[in-house]
Protein backbone atom coordinates (compact mmCIF):
# COMPACT_ATOMS: atom_id res chain seq x y z
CA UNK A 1 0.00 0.00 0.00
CA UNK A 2 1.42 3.55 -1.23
CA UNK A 3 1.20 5.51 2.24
CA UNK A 4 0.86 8.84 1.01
CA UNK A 5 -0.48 9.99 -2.59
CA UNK A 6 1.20 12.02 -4.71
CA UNK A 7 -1.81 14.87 -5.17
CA UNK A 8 -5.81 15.28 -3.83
CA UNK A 9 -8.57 14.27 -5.49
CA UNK A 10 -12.19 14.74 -3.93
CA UNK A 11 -14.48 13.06 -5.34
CA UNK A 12 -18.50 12.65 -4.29
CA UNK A 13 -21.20 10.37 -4.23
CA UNK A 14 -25.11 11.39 -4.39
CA UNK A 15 -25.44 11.94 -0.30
CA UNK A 16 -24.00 15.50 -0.51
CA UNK A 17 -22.14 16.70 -3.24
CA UNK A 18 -23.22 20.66 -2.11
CA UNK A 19 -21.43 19.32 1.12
CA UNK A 20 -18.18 18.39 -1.25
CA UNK A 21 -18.71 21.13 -3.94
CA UNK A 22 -18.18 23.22 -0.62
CA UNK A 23 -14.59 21.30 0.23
CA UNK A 24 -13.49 21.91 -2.80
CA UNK A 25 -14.12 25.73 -3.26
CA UNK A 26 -12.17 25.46 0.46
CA UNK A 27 -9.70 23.45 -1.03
CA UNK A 28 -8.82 25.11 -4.08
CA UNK A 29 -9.78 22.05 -5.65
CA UNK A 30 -12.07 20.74 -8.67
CA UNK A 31 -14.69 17.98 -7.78
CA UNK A 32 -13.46 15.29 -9.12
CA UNK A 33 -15.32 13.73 -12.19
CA UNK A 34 -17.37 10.73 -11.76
CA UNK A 35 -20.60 9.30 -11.87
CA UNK A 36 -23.03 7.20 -9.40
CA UNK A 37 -25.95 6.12 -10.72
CA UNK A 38 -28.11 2.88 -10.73
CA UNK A 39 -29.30 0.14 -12.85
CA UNK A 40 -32.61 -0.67 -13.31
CA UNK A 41 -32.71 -2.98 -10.35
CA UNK A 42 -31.14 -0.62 -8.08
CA UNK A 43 -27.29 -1.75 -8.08
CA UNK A 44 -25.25 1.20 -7.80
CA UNK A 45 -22.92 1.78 -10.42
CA UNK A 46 -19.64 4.10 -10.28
CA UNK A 47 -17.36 5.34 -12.83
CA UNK A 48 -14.78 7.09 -12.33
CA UNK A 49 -13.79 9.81 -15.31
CA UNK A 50 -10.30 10.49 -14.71
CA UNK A 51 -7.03 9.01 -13.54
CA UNK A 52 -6.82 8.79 -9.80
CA UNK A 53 -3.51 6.17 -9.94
CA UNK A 54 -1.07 7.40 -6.75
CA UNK A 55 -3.54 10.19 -5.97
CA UNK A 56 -4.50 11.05 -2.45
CA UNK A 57 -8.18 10.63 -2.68
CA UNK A 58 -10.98 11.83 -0.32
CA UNK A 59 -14.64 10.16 -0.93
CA UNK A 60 -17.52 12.50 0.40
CA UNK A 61 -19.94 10.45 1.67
CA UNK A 62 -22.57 10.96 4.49
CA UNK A 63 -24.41 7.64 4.95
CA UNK A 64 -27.67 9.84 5.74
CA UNK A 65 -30.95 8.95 4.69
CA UNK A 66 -31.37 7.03 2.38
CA UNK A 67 -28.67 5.09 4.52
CA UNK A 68 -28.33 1.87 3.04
CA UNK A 69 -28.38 3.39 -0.46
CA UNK A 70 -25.53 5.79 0.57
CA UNK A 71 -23.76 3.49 2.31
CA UNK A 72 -23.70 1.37 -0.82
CA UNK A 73 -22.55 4.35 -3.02
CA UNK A 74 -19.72 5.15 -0.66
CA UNK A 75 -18.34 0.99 -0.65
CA UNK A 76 -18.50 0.96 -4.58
CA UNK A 77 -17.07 4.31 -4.79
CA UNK A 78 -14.03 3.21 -2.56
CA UNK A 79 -13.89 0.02 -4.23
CA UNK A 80 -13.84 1.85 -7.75
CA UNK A 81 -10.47 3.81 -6.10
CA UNK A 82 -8.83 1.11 -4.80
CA UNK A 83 -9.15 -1.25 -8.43
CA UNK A 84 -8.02 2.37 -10.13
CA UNK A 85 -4.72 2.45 -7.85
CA UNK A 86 -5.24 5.22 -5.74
CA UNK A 87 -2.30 5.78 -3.38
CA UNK A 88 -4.51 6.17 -0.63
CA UNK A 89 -8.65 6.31 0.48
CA UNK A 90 -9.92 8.40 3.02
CA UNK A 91 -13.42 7.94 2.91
CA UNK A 92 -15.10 11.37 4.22
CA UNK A 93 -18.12 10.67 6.21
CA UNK A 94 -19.63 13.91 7.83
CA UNK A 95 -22.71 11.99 9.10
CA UNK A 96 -21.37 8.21 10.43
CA UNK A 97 -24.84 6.40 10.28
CA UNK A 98 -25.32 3.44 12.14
CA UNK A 99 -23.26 4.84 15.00
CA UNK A 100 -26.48 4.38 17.24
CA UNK A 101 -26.20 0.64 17.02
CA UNK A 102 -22.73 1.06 19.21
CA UNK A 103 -23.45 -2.10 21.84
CA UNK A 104 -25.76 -5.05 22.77
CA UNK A 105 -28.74 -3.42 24.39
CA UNK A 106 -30.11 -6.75 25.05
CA UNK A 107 -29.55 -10.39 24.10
CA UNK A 108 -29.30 -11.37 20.32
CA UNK A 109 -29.00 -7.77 19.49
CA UNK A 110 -26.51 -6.82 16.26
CA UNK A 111 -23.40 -4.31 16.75
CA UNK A 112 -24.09 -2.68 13.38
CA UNK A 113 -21.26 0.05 13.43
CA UNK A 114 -19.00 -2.56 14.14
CA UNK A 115 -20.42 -4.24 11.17
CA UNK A 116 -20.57 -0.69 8.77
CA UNK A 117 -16.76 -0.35 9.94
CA UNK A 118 -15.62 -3.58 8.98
CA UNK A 119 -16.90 -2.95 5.30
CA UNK A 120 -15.58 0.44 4.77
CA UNK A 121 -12.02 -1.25 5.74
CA UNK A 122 -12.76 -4.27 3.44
CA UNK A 123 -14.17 -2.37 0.57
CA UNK A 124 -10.25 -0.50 0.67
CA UNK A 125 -10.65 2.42 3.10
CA UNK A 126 -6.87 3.51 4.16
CA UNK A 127 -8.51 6.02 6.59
CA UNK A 128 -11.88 7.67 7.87
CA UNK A 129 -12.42 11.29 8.62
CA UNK A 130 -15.89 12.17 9.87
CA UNK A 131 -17.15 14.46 13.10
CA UNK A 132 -19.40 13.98 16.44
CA UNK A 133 -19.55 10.35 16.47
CA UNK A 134 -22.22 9.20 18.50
CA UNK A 135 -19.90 7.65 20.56
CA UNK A 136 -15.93 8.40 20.68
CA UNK A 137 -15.37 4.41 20.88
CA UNK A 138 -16.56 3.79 17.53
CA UNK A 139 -13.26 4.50 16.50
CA UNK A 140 -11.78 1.48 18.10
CA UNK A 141 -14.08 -0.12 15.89
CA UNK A 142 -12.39 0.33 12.80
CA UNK A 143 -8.78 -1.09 12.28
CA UNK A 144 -7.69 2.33 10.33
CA UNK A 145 -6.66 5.33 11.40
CA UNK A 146 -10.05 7.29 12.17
CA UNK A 147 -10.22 11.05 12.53
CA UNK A 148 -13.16 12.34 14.65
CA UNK A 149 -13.60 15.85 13.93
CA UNK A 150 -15.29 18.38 16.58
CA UNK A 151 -18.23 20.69 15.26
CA UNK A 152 -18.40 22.19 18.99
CA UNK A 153 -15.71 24.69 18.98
CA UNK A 154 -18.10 25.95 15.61
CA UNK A 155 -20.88 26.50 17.87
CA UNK A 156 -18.66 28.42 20.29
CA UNK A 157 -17.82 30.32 17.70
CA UNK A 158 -21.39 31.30 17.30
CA UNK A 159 -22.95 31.96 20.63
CA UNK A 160 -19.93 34.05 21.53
CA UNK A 161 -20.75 36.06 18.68
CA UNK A 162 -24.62 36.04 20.16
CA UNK A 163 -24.27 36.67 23.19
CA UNK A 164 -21.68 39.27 24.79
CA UNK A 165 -22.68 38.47 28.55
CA UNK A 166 -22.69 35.09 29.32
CA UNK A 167 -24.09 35.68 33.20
CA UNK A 168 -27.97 34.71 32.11
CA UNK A 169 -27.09 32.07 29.67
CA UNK A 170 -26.87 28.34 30.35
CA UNK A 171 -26.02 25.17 28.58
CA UNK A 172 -28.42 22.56 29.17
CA UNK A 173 -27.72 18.43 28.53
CA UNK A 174 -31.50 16.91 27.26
CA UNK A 175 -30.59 13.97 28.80
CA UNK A 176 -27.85 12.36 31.51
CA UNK A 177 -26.22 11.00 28.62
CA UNK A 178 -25.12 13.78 27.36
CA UNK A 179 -23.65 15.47 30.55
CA UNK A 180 -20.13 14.92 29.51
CA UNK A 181 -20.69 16.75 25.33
CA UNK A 182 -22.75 19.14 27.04
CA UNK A 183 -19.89 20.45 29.91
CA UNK A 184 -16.84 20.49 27.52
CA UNK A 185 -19.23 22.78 25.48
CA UNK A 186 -20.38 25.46 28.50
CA UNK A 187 -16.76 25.13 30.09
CA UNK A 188 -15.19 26.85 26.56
CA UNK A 189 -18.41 29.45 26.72
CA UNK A 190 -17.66 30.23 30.38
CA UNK A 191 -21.82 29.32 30.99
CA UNK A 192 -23.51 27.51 33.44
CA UNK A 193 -24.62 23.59 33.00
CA UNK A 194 -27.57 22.36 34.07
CA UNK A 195 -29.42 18.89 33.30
CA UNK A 196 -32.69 17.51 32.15
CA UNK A 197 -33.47 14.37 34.28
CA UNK A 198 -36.23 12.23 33.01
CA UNK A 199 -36.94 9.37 34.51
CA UNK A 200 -40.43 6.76 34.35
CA UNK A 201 -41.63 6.41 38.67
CA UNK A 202 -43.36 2.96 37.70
CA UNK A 203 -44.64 0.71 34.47
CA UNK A 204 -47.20 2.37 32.32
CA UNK A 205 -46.85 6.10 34.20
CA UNK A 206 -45.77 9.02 32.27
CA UNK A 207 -41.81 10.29 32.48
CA UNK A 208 -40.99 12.91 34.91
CA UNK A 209 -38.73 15.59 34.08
CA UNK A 210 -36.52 17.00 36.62
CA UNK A 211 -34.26 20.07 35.77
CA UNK A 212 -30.86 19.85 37.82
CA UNK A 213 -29.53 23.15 38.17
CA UNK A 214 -30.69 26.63 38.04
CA UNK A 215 -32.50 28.42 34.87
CA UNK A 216 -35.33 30.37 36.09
CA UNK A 217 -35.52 33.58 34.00
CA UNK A 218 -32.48 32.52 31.89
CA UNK A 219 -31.76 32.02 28.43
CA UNK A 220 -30.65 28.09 27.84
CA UNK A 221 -28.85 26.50 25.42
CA UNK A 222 -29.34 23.04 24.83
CA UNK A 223 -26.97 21.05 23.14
CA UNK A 224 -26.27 17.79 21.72
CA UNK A 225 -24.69 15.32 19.02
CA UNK A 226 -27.86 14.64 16.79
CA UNK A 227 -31.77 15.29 16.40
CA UNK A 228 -33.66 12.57 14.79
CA UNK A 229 -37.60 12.85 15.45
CA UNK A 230 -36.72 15.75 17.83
CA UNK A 231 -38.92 13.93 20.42
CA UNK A 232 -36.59 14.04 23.62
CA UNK A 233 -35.10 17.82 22.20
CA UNK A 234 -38.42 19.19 22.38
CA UNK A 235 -39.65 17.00 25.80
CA UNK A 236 -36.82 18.70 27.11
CA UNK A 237 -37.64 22.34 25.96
CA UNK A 238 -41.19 21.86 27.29
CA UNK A 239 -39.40 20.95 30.63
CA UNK A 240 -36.84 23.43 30.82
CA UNK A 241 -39.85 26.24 30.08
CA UNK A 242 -42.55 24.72 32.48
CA UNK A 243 -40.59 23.14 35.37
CA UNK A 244 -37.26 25.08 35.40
CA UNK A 245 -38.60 28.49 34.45
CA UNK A 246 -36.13 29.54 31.51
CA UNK A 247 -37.16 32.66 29.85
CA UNK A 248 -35.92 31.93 26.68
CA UNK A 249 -34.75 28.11 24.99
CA UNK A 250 -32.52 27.77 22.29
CA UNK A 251 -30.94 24.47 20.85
CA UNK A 252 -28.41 22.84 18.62
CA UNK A 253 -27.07 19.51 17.27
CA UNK A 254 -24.24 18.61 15.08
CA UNK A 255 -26.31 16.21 12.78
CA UNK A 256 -29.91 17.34 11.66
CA UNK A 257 -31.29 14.16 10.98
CA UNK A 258 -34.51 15.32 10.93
CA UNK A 259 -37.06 11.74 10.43
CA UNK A 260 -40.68 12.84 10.18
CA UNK A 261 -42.46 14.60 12.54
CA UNK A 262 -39.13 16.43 13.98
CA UNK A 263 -39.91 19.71 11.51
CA UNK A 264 -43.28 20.04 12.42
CA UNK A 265 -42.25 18.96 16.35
CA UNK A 266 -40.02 21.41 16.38
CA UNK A 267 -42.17 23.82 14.75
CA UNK A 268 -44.71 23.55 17.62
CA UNK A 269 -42.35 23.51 20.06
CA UNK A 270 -40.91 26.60 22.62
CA UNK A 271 -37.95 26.62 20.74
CA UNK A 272 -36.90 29.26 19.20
CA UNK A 273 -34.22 28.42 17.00
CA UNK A 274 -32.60 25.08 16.33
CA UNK A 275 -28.90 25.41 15.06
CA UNK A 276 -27.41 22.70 13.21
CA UNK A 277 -24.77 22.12 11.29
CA UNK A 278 -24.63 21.01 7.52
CA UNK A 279 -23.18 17.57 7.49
CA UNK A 280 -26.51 15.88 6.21
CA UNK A 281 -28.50 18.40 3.96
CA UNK A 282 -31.30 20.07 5.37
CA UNK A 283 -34.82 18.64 4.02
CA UNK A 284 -36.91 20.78 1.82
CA UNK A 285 -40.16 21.02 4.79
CA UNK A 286 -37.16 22.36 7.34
CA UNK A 287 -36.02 25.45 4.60
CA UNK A 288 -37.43 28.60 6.10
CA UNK A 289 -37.89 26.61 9.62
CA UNK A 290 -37.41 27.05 12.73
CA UNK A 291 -34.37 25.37 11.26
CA UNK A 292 -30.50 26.68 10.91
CA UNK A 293 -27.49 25.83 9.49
CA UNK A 294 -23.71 26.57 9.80
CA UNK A 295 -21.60 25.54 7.22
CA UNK A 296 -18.60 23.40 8.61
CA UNK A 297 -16.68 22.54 4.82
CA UNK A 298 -13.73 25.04 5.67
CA UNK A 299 -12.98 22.88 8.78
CA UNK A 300 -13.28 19.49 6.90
CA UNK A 301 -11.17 20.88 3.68
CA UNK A 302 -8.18 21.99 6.43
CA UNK A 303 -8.63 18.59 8.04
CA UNK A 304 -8.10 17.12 4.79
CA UNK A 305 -5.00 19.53 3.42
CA UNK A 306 -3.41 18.60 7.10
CA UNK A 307 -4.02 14.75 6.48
CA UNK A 308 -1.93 15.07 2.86
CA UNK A 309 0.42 17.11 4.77
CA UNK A 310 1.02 14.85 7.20
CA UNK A 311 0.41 17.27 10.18
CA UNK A 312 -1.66 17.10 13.51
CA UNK A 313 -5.38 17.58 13.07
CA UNK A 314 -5.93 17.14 16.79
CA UNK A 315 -4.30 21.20 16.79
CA UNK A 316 -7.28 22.61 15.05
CA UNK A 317 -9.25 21.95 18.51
């Protein structure tokens, strides 16, 4: 295996390509040429339309919904690379689906990351860059080198520019297993933490929802790694407003996954503004939402000039 290629090439499959068209502009970079599309049964097809023998090459892939297709697009893709003699395959993944299915949560049960990293390393993955995985051990799932990018410092970026006094502002965890995301976050805004404790008192009885610290007549903040059908974000909100007393509730998540009804949950919800960042594309219902984005390509296209470089990515955080 060729440990280093001689020049980058970023190529994309169907998942994002506004997501790679971004890392390239970054970059200084053209898209590489290529096309996935699929017979008339559904098997994905990839061609590749230039030479990409002893090239550095970066695949942009979220495995997003549609997962399974993307995920197929992304193995092809790599497998397309490695057959061409690419000098190395980082496959690009700002969205790691199937990070969720992390552990045995009762007998018989799959570990399907394990599974999804096993397959990017077998279809000819040299390496994996991708950001917030659900859980940091993940990476000890794959026998590559994995690079787990942070979006939080990007949201610190943000609500420093929002907010000038950080007395009356708190960040909040939706849930006790988020404590640890949730205090690395307020520690580099200088806010207060405070913690959503739901728990069920007996079979077939409603969840209580506790608030664990103080945000009576404060703005919060809460924060974590994804929002799927927005159901706990927005239990949470309704808890923070009714039981703790917050005067104001904002919210954001590094991957908008956004299954039906989170828009319109969210929508109908207290909160006022949901901030997410772009590493799955933002569904057509959630455009002129409730619904933000921030774009986070300039911090993947460095990670990637640093990996060809050879240099520390851990520095950028």
């Amino acid at each position: 295996m060729i440990t280093h290629g001689k020049e980058v090439k970023v190529f994309a499959a169907n998942a994002n390509r506004p997501f790679a068209e971004g890392v390239c502009r970054a970059l200084g970079v053209p898209l590489g040429e290529g096309t996935v599309t699929t017979f008339a049964d559904g098997e994905v097809s990839v061609t590749l339309n230039e030479t990409v023998r002893g090239c550095d090459v970066f695949i942009v892939q979220p495995t997003c919904k549609p997962v399974n297709n993307n995920l197929m697009e992304l193995l092809v893709t790599i497998d397309a690379c490695r057959r061409a003699s690419a000098g190395r395959i980082t496959a690009v993944m700002p969205y790691f689906g199937y990070a969720r299915q992390d552990r045995k949560a009762k007998s018989r049960d799959p570990i399907s990351a394990k599974l999804v990293a096993n397959m990017i390393t077998c279809a000819g993955a040299d390496r994996v860059l991708t950001m917030d995985l659900h859980a940091s051990q993940i990476q000890g799932f794959f026998d590559i080198p994995v690079d787990n990018l942070l979006g939080n410092p990007v949201f610190v970026q943000y609500y420093r520019n929002m907010f000038e006094n950080t007395d009356d502002v708190v960040v909040v965890s939706p849930d006790v297993g988020s404590v640890a995301r949730a205090r690395a976050f307020s520690a580099k805004l200088h806010m207060g933490l405070a913690i959503v404790d739901k728990r069920r008192q007996k079979a077939n009885q409603c969840e209580v929802m506790n608030i664990i610290g103080d945000v009576r007549d404060k703005t919060c903040i809460l924060f974590d790694d994804m929002v799927d059908t927005a159901g706990s974000l927005c239990n949470a909100a309704n808890a923070i407003k009714e039981v703790g007393g917050a005067a104001r509730v904002l919210a954001c998540a590094t991957h908008g996954v956004l299954s039906n009804p989170a828009v319109q949950r969210i929508q109908d919800s207290c909160i006022e503004e949901l901030m997410l960042l772009n590493t799955i594309p933002l569904p057509e219902e959630a455009k002129g939402s409730k619904i933000r984005q921030l774009d986070v390509t300039p911090l993947f296209a460095e990670a990637i000039r640093r990996t060809f470089d050879e240099v520390s990515i851990s520095s950028l955080f």
